[in-house]
Each structure stands twice: as structure tokens, then as C-alpha cells.
C-alpha atoms as a PDB file:
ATOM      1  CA  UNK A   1     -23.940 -33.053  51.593  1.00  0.00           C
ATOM      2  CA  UNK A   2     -21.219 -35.081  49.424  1.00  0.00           C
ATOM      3  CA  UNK A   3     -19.260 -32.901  46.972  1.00  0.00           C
ATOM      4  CA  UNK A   4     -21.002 -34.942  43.974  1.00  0.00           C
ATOM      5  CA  UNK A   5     -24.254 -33.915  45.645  1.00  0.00           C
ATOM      6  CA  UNK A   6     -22.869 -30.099  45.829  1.00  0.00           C
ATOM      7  CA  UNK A   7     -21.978 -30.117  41.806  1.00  0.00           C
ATOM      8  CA  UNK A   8     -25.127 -31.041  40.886  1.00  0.00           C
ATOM      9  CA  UNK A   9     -27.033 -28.852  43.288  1.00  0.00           C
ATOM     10  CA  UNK A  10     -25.055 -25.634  41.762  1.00  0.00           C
ATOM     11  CA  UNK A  11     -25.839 -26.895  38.185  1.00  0.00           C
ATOM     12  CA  UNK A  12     -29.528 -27.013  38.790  1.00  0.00           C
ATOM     13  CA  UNK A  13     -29.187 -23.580  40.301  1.00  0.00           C
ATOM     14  CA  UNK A  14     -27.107 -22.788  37.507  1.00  0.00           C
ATOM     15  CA  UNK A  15     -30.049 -24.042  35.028  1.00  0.00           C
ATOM     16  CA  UNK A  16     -32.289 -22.404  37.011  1.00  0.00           C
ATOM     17  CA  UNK A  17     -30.923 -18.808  37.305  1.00  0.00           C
ATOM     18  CA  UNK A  18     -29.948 -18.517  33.635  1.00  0.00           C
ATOM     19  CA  UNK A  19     -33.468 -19.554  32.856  1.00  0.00           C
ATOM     20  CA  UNK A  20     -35.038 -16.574  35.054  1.00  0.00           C
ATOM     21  CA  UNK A  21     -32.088 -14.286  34.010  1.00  0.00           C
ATOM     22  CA  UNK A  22     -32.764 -14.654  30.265  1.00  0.00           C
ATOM     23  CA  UNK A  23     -36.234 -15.122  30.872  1.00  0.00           C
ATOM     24  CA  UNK A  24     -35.819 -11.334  32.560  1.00  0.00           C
ATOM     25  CA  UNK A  25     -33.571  -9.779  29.789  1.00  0.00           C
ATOM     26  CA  UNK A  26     -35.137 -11.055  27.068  1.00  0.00           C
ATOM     27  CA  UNK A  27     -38.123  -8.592  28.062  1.00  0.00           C
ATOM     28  CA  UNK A  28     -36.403  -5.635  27.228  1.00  0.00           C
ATOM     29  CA  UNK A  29     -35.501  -4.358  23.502  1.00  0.00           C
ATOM     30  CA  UNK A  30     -32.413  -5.319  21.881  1.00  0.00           C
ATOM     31  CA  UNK A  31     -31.024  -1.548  22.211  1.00  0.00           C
ATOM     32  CA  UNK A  32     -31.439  -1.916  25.941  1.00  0.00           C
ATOM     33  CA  UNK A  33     -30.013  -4.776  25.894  1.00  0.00           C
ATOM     34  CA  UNK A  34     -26.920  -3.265  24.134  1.00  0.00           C
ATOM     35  CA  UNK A  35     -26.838  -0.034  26.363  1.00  0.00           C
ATOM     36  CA  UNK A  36     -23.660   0.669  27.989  1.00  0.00           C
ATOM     37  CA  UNK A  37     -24.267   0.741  31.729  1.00  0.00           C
ATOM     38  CA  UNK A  38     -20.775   0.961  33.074  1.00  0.00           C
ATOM     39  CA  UNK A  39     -20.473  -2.623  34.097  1.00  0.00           C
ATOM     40  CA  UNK A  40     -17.107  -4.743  33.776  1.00  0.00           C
ATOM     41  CA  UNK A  41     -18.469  -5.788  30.329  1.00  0.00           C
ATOM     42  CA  UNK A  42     -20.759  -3.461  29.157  1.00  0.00           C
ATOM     43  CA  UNK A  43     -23.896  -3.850  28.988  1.00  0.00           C
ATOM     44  CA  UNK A  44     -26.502  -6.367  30.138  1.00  0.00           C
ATOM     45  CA  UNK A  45     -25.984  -8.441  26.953  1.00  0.00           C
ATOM     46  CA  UNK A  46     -22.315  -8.089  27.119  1.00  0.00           C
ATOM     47  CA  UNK A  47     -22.182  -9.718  31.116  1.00  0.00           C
ATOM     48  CA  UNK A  48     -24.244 -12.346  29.672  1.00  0.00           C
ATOM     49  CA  UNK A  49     -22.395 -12.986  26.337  1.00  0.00           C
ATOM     50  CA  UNK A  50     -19.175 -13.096  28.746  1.00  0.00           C
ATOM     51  CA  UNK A  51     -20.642 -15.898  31.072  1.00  0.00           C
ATOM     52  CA  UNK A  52     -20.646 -18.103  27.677  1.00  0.00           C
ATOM     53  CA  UNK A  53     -17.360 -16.853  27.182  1.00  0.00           C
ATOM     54  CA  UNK A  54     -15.961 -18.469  30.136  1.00  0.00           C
ATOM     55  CA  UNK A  55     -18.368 -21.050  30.446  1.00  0.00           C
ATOM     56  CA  UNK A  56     -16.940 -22.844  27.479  1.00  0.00           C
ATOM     57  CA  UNK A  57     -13.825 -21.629  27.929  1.00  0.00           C
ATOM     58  CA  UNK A  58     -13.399 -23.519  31.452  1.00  0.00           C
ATOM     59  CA  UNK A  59     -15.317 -26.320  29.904  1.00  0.00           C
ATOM     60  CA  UNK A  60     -12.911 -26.980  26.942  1.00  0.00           C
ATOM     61  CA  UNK A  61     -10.482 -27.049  29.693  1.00  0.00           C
ATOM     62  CA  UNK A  62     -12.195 -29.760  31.675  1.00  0.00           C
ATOM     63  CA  UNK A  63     -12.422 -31.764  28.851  1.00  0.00           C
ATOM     64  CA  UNK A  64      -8.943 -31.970  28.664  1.00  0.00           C
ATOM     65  CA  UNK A  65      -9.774 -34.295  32.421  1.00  0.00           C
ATOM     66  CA  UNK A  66      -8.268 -37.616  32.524  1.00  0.00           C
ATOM     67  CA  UNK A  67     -11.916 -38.768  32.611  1.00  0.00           C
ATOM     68  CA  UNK A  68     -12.635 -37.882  29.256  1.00  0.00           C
ATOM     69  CA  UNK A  69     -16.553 -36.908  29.923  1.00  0.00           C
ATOM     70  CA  UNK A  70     -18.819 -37.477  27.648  1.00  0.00           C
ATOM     71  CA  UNK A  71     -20.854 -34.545  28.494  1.00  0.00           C
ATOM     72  CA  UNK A  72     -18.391 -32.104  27.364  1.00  0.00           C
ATOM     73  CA  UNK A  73     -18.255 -33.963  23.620  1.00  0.00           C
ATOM     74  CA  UNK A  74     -21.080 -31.354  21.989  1.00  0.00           C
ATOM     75  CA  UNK A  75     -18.740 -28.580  22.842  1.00  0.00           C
ATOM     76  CA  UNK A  76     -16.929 -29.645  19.653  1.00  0.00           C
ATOM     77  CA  UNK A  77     -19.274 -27.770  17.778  1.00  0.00           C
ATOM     78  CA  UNK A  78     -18.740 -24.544  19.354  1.00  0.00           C
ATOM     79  CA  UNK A  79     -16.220 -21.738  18.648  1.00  0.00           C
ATOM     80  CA  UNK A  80     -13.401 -21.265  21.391  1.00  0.00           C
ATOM     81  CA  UNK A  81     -13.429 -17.593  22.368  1.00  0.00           C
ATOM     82  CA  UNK A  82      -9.844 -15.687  22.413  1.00  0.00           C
ATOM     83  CA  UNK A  83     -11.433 -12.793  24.259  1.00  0.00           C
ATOM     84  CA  UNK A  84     -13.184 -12.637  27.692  1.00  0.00           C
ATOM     85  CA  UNK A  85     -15.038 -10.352  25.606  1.00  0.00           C
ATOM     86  CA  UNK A  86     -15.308 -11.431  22.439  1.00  0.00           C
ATOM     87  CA  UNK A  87     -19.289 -11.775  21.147  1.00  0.00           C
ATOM     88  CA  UNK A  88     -20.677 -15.037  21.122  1.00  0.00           C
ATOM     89  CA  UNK A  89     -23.743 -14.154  19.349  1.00  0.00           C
ATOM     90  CA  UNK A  90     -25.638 -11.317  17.636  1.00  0.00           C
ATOM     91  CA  UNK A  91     -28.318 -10.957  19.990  1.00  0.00           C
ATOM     92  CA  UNK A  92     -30.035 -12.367  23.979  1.00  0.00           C
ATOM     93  CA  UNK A  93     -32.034 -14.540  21.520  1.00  0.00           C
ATOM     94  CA  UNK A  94     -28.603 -16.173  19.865  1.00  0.00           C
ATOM     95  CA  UNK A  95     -27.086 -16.044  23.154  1.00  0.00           C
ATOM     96  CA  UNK A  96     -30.044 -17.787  24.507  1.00  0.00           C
ATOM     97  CA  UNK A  97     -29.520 -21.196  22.327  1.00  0.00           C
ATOM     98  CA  UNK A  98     -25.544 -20.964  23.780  1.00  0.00           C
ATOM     99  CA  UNK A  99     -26.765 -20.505  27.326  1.00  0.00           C
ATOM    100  CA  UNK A 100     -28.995 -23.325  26.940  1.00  0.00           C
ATOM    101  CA  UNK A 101     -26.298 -25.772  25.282  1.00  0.00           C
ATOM    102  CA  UNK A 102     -24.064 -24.753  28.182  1.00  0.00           C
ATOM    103  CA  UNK A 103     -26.237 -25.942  30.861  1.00  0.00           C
ATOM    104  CA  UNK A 104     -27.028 -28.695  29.038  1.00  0.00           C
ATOM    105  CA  UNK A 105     -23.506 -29.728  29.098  1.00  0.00           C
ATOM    106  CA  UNK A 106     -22.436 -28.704  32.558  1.00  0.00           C
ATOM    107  CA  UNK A 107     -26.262 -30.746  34.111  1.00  0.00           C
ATOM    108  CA  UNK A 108     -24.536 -33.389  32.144  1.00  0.00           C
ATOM    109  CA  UNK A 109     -21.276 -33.240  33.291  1.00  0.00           C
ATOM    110  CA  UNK A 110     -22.444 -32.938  36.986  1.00  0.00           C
ATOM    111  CA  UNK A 111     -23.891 -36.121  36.508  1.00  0.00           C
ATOM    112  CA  UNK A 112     -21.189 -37.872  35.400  1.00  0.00           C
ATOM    113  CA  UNK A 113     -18.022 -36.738  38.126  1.00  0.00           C
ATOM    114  CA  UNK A 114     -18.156 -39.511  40.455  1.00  0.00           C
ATOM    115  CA  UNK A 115     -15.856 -38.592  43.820  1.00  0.00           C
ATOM    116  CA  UNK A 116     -12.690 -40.102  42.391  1.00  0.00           C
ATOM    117  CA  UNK A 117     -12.636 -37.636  39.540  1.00  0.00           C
ATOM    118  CA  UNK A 118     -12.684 -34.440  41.764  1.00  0.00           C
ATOM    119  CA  UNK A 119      -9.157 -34.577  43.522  1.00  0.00           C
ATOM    120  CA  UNK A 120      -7.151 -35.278  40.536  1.00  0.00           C
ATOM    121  CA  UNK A 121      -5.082 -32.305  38.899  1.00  0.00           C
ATOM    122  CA  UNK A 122      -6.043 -30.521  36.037  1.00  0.00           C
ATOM    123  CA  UNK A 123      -3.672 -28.777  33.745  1.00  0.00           C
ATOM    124  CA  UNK A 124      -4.347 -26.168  31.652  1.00  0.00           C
ATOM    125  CA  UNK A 125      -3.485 -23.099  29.790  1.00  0.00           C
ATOM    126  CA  UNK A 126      -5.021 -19.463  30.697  1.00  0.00           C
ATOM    127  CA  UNK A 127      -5.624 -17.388  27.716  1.00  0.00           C
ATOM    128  CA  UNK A 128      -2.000 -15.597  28.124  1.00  0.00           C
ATOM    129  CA  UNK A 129      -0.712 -18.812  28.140  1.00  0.00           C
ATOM    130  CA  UNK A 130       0.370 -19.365  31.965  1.00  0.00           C
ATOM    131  CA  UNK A 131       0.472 -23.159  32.644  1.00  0.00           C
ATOM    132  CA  UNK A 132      -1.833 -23.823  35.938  1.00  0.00           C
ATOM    133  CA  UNK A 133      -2.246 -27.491  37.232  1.00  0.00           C
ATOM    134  CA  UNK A 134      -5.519 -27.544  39.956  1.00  0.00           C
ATOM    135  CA  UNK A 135      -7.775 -29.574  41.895  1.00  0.00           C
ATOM    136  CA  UNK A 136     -10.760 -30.153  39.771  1.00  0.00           C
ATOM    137  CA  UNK A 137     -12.733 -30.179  42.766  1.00  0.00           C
ATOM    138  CA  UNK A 138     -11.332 -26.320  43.177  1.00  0.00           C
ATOM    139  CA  UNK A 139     -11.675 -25.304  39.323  1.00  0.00           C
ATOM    140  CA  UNK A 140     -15.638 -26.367  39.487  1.00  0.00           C
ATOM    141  CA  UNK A 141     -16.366 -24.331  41.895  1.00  0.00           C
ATOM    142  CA  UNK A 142     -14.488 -21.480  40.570  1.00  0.00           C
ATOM    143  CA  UNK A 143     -16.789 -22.165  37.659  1.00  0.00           C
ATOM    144  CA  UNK A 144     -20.182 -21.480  39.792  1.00  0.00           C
ATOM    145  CA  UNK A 145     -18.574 -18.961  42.105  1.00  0.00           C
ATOM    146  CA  UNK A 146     -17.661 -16.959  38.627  1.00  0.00           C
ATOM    147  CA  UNK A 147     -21.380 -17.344  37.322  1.00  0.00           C
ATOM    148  CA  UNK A 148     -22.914 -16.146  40.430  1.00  0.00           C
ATOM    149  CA  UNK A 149     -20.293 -12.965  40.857  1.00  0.00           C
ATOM    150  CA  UNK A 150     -21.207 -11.904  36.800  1.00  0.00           C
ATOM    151  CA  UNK A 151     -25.413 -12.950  37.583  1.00  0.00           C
ATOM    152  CA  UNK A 152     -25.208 -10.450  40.518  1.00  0.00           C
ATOM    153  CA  UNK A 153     -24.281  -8.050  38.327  1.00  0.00           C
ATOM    154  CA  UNK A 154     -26.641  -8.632  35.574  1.00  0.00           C
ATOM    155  CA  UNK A 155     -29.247  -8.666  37.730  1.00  0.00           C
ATOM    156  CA  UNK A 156     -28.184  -5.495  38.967  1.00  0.00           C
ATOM    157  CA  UNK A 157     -28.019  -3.847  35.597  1.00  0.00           C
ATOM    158  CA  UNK A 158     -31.741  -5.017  34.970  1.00  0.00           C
ATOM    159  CA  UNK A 159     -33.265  -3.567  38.094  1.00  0.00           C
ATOM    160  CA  UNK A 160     -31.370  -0.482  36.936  1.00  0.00           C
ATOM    161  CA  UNK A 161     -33.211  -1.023  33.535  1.00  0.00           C
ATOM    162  CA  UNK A 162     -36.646  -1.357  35.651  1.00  0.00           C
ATOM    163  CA  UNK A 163     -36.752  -5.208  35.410  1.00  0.00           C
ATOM    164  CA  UNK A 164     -36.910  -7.935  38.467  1.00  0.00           C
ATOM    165  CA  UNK A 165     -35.078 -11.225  37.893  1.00  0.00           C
ATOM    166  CA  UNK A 166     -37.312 -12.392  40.978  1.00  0.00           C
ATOM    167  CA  UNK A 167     -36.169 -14.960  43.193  1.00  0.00           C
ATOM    168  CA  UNK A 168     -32.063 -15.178  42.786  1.00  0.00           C
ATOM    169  CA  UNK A 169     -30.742 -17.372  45.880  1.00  0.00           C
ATOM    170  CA  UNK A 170     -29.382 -20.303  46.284  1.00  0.00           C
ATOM    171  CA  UNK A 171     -31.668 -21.370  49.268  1.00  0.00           C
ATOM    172  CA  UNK A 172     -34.973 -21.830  46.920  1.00  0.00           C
ATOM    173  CA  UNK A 173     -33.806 -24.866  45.635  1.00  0.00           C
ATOM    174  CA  UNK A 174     -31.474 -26.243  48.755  1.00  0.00           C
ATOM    175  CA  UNK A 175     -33.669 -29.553  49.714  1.00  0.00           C
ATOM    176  CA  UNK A 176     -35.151 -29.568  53.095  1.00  0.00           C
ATOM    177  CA  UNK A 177     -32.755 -31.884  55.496  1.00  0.00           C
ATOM    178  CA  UNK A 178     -35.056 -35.168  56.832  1.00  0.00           C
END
């Protein structure tokens, strides 16, 4: 499998999980929801409100790509977090319309990086300010790895909350080799 092949797969799965994740949380009450459950952010909501948090934090970033990609344009509209945890919405329904902008936009961008664009540097800012210059190639997949490390743990915190996500792996969509 190309690289190109490889983004695209991950932002299907991407799609795909969030949709069955929300799909999941959105089942329980707003107070569960909000519970605190001893998780790096929180709660259920808040690992899911900080997945939008870095999700459009990295993706401001890569629009700053010599490449200039389209998909990345209707992030305009959106407010750039300062916090990892700062709240993104006021509820899984809010954060809901975010999520699904978000995968919009990365779906989009996946289709758009042709091979050339993924070894070129990327430089950016973190949120303390350290300069960093990195393979884009590199910085994508730090983008899915960082999804499916904060999705684990949601998922988690839902089966604790006596709900099943289902179905979670990578392998269900992974096409059959001919």
C-alpha cells in the first residue's frame, strides 16, 4: 500500500470510528457525559472535546503546507483553541457538528496530498511556542496515531459507563489484497 493510499485509509477509519464513538456517547445523558472518570481529560465528553482540540489545532498547522490545500480552507471559520483543554462546545451534540466538520476536512485533505507533498518539511509553532520543522509524512500520522491513543480511552470510559462502541479496529475496513 502507497502512503497516499495509507492517509486515506486512516481517514475513513477516522470517519468511521468517530461516527460509532459519538454514535455510542451520545446514548448516555449529558451528566454522564460530564462525569469525571479519572481520565487524562476528564470525562468522556472532555477526551472527545480534546480530540477537536488537536484536530484543528494540527490542522491549522498543516495549512500553513507549501501546498496550500484547499480542504483545510473551512477551518477559517473555526476558533483556534489555546488549551489542550479548552471546551469546544457546550455539549456531545455541539461537539458532534465539530467532529463532523473535522472529518470532513481531514477525508478532504487525504484526497488531495499527492506523494510529492508528504516529504516536504513543515514548520510550525507548538502551543508554548517551540519552533519544530517535520516531515509531513511524520506529522499525519502523528495526527491518527493521537486519535486512536485518546479513542482507546474513550471507549474505555464508556464500557466503564455500561456502553459498547462495538467494532473499534482498524482491520474491518483494511480491503482484502487480490
Amino acid at each position: 500500500m502507497q502512503r497516499v493510499d495509507h492517509i486515506r485509509l486512516m481517514a475513513r477509519y477516522n470517519s468511521w470510528m468517530n461516527e460509532r464513538l459519538y454514535a455510542a456517547a451520545s446514548s448516555l445523558p449529558d451528566e454522564a457525559l460530564s462525569a469525571e472518570r479519572g481520565a487524562f481529560f476528564g470525562s468522556i465528553l472532555g477526551t472527545l472535546n480534546h480530540l477537536v482540540v488537536a484536530d484543528r489545532i494540527w490542522l491549522g498547522r498543516y495549512a500553513a503546507h507549501p501546498a496550500k490545500f484547499p480542504a483545510l480552507q473551512a477551518l477559517a471559520i473555526l476558533e483556534k483553541p489555546t488549551r489542550l483543554d479548552q471546551p469546544m462546545a457546550a455539549d456531545i451534540r455541539e461537539l458532534a457538528v465539530l467532529r463532523k466538520l473535522l472529518d470532513s476536512c481531514i477525508e478532504a485533505l487525504a484526497a488531495e496530498i499527492d506523494e510529492e507533498h508528504l516529504d516536504q518539511p513543515l514548520s510550525y509553532s507548538n502551543m508554548k511556542g517551540v519552533a519544530a520543522q517535520k516531515h509531513f509524512f511524520a506529522l499525519l500520522m502523528h495526527l491518527f496515531n493521537h486519535q486512536t491513543h485518546h479513542r482507546g480511552q474513550a471507549t474505555t470510559l464508556l464500557a466503564q459507563a455500561g456502553v459498547d462502541a462495538g467494532v473499534t479496529d482498524l482491520l474491518a475496513l483494511i480491503p482484502e489484497a487480490l
